[in-house]
PDB file of N, CA and C in Angstrom:
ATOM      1  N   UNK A   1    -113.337 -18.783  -0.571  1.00  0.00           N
ATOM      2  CA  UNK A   1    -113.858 -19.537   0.528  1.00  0.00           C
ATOM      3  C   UNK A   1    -115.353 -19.297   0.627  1.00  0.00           C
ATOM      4  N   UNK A   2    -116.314 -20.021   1.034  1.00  0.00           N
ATOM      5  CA  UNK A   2    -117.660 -20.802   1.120  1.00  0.00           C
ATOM      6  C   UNK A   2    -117.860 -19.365   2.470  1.00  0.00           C
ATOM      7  N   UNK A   3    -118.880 -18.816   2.095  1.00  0.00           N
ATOM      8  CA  UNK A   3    -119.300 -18.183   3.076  1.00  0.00           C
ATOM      9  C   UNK A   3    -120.438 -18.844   4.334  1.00  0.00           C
ATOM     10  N   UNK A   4    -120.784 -18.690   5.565  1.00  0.00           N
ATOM     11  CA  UNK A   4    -121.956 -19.942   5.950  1.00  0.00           C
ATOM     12  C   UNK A   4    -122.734 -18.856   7.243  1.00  0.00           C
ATOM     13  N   UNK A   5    -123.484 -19.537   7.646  1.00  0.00           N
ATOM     14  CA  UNK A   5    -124.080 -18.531   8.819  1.00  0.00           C
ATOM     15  C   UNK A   5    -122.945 -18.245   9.924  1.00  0.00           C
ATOM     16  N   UNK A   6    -122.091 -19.021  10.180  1.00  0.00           N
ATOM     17  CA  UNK A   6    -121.242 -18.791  11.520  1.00  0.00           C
ATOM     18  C   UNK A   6    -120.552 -18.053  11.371  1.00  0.00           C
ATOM     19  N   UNK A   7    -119.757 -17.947  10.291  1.00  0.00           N
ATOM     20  CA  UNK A   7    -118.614 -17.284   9.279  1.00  0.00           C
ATOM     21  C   UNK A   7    -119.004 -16.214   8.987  1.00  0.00           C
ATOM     22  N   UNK A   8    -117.812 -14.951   8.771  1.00  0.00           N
ATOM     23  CA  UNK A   8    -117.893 -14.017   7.635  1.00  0.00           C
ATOM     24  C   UNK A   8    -116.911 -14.304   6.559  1.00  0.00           C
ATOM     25  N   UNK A   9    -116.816 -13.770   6.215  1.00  0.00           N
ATOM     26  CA  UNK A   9    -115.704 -13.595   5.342  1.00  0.00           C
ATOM     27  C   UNK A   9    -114.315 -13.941   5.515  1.00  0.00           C
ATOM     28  N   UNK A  10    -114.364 -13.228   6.766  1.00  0.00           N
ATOM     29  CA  UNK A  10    -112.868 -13.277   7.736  1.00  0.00           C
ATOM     30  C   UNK A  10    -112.596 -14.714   8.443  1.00  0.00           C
ATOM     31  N   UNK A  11    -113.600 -15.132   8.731  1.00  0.00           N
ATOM     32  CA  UNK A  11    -113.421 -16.868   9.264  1.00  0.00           C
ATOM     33  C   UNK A  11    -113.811 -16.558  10.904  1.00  0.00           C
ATOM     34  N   UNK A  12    -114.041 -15.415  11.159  1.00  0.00           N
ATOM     35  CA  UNK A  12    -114.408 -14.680  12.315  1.00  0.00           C
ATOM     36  C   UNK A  12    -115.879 -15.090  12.527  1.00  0.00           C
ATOM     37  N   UNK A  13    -116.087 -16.013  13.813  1.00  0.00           N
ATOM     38  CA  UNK A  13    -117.872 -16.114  14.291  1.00  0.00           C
ATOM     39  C   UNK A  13    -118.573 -14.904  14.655  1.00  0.00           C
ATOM     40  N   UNK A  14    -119.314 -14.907  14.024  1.00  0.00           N
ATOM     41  CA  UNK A  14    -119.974 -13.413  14.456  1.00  0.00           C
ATOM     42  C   UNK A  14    -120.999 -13.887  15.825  1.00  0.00           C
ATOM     43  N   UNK A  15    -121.245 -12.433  16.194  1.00  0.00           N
ATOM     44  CA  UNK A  15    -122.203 -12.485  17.373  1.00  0.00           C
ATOM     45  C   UNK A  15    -123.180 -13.105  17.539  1.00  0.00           C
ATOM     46  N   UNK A  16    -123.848 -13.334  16.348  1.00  0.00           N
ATOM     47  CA  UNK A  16    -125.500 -14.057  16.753  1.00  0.00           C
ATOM     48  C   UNK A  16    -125.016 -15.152  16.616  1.00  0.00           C
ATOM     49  N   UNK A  17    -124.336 -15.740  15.905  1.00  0.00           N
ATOM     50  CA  UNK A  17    -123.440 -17.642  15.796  1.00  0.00           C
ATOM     51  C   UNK A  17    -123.445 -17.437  17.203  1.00  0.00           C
ATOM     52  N   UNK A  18    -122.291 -16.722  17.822  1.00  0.00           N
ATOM     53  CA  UNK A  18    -122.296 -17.005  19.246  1.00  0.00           C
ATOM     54  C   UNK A  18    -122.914 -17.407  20.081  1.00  0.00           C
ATOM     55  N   UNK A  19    -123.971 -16.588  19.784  1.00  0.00           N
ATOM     56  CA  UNK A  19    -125.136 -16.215  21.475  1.00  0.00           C
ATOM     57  C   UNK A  19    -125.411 -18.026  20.662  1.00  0.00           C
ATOM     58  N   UNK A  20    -126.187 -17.998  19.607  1.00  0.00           N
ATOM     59  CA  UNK A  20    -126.532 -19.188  19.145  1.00  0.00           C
ATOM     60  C   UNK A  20    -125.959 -20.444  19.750  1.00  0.00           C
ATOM     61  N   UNK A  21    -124.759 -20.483  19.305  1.00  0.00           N
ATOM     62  CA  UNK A  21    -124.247 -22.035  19.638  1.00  0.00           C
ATOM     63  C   UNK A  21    -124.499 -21.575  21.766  1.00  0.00           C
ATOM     64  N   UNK A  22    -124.300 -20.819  22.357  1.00  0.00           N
ATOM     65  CA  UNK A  22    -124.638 -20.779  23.725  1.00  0.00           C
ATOM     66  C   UNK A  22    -126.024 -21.170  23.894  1.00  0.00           C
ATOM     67  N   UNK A  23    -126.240 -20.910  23.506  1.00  0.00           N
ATOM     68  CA  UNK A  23    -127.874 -21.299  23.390  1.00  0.00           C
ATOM     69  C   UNK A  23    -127.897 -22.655  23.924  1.00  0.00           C
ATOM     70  N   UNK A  24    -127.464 -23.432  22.598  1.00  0.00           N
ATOM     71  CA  UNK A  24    -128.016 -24.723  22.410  1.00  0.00           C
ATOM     72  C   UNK A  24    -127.188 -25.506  22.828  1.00  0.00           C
ATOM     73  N   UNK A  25    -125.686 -24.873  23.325  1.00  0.00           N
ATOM     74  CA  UNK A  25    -124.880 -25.647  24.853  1.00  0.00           C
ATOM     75  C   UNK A  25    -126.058 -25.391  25.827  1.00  0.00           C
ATOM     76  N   UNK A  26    -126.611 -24.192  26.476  1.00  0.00           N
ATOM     77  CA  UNK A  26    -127.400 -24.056  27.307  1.00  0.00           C
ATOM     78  C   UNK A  26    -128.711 -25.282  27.505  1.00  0.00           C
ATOM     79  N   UNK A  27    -128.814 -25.685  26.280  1.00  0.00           N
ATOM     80  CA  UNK A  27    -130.190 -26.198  25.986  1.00  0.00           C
ATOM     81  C   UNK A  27    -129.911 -27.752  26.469  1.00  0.00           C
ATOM     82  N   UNK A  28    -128.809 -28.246  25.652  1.00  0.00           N
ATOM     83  CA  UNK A  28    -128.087 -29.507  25.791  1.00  0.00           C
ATOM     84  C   UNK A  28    -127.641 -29.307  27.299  1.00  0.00           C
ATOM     85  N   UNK A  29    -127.327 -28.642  27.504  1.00  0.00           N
ATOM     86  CA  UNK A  29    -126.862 -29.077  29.205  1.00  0.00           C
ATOM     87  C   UNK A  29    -128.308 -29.464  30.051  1.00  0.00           C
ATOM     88  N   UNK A  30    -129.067 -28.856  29.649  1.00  0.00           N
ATOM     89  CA  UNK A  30    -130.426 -28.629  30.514  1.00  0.00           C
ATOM     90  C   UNK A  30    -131.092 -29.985  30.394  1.00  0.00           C
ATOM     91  N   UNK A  31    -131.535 -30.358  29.052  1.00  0.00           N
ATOM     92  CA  UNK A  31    -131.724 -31.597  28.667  1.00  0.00           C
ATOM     93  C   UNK A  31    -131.053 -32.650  29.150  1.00  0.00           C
ATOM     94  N   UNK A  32    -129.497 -32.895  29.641  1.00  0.00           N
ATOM     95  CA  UNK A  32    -129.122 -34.023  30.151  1.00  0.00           C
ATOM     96  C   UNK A  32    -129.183 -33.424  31.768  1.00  0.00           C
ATOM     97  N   UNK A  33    -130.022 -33.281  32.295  1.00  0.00           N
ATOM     98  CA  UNK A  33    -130.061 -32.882  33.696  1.00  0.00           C
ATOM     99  C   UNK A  33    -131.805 -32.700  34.015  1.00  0.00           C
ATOM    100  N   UNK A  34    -132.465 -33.342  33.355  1.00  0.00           N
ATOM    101  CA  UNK A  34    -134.084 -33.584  33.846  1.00  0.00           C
ATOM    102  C   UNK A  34    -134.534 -34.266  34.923  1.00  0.00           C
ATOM    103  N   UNK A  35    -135.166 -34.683  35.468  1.00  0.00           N
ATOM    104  CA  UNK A  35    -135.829 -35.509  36.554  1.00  0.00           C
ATOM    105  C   UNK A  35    -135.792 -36.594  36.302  1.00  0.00           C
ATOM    106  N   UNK A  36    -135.624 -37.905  36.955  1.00  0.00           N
ATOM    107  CA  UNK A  36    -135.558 -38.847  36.974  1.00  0.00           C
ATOM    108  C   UNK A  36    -136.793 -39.495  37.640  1.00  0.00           C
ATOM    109  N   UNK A  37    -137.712 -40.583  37.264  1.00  0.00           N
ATOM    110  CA  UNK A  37    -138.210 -40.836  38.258  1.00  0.00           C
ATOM    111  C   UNK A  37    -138.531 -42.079  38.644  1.00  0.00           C
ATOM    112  N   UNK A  38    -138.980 -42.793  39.772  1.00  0.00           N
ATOM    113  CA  UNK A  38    -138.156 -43.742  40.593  1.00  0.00           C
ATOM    114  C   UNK A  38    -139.622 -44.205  41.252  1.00  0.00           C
ATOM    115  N   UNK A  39    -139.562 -45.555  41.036  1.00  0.00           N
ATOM    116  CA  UNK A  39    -140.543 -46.490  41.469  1.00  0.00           C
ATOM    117  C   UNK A  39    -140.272 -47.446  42.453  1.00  0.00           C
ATOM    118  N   UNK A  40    -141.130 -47.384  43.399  1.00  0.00           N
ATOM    119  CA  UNK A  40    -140.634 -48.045  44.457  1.00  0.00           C
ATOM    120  C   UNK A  40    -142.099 -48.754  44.848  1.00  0.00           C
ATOM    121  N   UNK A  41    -141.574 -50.020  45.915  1.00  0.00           N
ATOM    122  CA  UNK A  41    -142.603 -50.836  46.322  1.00  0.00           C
ATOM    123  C   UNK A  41    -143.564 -50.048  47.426  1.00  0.00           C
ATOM    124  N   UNK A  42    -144.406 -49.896  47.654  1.00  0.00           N
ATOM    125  CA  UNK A  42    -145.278 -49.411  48.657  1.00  0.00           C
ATOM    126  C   UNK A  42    -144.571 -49.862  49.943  1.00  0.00           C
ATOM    127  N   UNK A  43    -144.991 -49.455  51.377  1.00  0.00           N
ATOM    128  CA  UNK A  43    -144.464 -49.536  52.647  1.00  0.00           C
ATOM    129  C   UNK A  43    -145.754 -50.467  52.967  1.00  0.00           C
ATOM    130  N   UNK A  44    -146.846 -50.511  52.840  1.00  0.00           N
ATOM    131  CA  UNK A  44    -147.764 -51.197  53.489  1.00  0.00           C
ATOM    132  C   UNK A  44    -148.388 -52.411  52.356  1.00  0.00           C
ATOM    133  N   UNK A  45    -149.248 -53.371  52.520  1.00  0.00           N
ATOM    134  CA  UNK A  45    -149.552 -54.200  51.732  1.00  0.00           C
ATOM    135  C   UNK A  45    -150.650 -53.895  51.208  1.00  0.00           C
ATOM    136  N   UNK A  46    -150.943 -53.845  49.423  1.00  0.00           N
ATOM    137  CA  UNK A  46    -152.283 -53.418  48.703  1.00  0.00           C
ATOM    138  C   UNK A  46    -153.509 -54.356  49.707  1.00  0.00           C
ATOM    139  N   UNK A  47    -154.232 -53.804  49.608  1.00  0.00           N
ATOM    140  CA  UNK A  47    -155.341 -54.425  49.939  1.00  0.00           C
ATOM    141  C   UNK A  47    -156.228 -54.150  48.906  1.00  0.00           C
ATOM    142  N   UNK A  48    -157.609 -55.326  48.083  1.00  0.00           N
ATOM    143  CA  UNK A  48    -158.462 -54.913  47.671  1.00  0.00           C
ATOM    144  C   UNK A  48    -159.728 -55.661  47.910  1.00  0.00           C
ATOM    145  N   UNK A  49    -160.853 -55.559  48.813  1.00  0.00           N
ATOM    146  CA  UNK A  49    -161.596 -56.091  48.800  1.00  0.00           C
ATOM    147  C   UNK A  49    -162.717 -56.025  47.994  1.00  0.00           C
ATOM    148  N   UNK A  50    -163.199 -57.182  47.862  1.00  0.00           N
ATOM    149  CA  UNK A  50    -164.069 -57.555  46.871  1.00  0.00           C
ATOM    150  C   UNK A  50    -165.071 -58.381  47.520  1.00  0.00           C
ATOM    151  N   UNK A  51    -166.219 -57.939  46.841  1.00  0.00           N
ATOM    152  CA  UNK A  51    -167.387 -58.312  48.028  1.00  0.00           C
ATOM    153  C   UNK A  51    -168.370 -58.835  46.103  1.00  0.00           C
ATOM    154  N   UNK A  52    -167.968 -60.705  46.681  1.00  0.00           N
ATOM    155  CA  UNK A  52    -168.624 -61.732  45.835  1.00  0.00           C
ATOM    156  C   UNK A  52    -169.816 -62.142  46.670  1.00  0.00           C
ATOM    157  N   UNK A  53    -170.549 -62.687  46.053  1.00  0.00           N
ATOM    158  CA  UNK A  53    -171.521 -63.415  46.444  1.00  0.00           C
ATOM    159  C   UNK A  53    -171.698 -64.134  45.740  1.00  0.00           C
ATOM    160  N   UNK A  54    -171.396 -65.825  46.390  1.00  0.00           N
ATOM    161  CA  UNK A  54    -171.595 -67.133  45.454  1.00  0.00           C
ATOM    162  C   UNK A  54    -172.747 -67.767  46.176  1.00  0.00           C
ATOM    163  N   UNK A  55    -173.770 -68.469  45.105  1.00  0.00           N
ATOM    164  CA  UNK A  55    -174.372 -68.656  45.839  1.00  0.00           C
ATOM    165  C   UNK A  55    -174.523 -70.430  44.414  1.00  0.00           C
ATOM    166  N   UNK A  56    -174.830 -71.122  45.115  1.00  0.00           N
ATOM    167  CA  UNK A  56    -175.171 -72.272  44.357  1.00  0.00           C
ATOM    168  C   UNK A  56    -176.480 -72.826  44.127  1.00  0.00           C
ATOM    169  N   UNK A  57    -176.841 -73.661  43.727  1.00  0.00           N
ATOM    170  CA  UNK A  57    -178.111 -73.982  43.560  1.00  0.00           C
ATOM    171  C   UNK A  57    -178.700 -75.780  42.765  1.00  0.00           C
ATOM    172  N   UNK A  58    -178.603 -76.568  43.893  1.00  0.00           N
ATOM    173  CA  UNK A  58    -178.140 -77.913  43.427  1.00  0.00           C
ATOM    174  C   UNK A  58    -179.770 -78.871  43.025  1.00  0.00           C
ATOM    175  N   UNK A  59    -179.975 -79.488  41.783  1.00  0.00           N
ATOM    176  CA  UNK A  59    -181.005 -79.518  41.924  1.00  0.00           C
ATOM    177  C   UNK A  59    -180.667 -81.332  41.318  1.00  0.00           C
ATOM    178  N   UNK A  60    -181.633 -82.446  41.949  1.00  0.00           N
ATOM    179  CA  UNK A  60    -181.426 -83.586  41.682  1.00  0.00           C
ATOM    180  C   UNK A  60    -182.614 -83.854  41.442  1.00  0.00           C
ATOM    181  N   UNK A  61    -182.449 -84.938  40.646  1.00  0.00           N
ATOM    182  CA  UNK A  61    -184.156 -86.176  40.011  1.00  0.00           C
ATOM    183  C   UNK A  61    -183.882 -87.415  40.123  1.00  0.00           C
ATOM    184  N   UNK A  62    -184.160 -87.817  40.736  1.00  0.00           N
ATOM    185  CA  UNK A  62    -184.312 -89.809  41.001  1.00  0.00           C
ATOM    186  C   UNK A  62    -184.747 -90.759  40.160  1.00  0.00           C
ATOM    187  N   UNK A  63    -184.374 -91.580  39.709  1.00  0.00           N
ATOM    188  CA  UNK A  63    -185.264 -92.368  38.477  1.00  0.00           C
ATOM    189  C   UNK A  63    -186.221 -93.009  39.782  1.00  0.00           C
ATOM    190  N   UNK A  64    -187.420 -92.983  39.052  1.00  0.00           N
ATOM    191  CA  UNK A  64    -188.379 -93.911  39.825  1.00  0.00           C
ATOM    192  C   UNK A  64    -188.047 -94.998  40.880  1.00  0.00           C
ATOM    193  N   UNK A  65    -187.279 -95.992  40.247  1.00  0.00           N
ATOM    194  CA  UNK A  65    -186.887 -97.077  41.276  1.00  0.00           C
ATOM    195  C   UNK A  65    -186.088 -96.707  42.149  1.00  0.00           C
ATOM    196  N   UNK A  66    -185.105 -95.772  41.834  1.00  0.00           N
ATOM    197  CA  UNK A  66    -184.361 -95.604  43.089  1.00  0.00           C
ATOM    198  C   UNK A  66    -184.833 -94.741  44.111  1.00  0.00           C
ATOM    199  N   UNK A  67    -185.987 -93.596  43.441  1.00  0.00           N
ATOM    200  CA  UNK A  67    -186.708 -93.343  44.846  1.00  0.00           C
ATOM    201  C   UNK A  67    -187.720 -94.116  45.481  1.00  0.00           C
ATOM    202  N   UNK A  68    -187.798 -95.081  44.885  1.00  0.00           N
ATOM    203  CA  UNK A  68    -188.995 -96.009  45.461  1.00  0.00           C
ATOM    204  C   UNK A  68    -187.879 -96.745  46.433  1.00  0.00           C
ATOM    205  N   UNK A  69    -186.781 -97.268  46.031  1.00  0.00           N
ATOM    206  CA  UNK A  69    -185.585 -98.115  46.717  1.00  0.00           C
ATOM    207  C   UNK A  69    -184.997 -97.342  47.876  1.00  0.00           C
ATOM    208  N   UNK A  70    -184.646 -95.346  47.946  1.00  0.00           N
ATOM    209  CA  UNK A  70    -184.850 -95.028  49.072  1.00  0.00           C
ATOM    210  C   UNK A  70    -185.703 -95.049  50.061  1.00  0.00           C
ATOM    211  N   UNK A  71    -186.285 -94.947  49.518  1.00  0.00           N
ATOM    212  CA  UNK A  71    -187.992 -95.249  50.458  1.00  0.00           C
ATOM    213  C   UNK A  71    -187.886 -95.920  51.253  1.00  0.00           C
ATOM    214  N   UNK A  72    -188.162 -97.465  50.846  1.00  0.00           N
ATOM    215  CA  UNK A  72    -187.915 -98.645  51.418  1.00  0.00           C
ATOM    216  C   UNK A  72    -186.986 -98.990  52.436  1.00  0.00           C
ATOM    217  N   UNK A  73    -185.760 -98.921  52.056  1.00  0.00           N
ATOM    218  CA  UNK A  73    -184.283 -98.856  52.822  1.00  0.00           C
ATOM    219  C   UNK A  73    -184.087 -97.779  52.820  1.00  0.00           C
ATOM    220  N   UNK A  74    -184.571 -96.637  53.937  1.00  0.00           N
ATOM    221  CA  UNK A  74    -183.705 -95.403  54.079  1.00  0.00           C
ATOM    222  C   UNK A  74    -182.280 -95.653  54.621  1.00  0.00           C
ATOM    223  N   UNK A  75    -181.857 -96.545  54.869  1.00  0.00           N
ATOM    224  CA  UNK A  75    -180.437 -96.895  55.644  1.00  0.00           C
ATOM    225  C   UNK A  75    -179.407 -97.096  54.827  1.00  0.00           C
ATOM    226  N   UNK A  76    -179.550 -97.268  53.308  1.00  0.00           N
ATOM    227  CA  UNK A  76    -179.207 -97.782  52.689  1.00  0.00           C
ATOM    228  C   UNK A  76    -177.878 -96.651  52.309  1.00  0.00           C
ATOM    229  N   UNK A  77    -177.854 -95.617  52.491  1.00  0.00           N
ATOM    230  CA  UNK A  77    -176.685 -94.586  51.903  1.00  0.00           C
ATOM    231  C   UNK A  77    -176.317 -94.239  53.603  1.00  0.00           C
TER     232      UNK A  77
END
């Protein structure tokens, strides 16, 4: 028979196999028992203000006749 670390001779687990496989039950138990963690919606509403400043800047040119034609008839628009 195949001798192996767990084994002696006898088919008997020896002590350090033991503590060993406790171990790594110990380890495996621990591992499926971690923290969970959990996301939730806030109680109050985000707020973020933002401080824009738009500012525009409109610039027009008249063909000749039609500012000569406002002129004339300011009533006209």
């Amino acid at each position: 028979m195949m001798q192996t670390a767990l084994t002696k001779a006898t088919d008997q687990p020896t002590k350090t196999a033991m503590k060993r496989l406790t171990m790594l039950a110990a380890l495996a138990t621990l591992g499926t028992t971690t923290a969970c963690v959990t996301v939730s919606a806030p109680d109050k509403p985000i707020v973020i203000n933002l401080n824009i400043k738009v500012s525009q800047e409109v610039v027009y040119r008249l063909d000749g006749q039609a500012k000569s034609l406002i002129q004339a008839q300011p009533g006209i628009f």
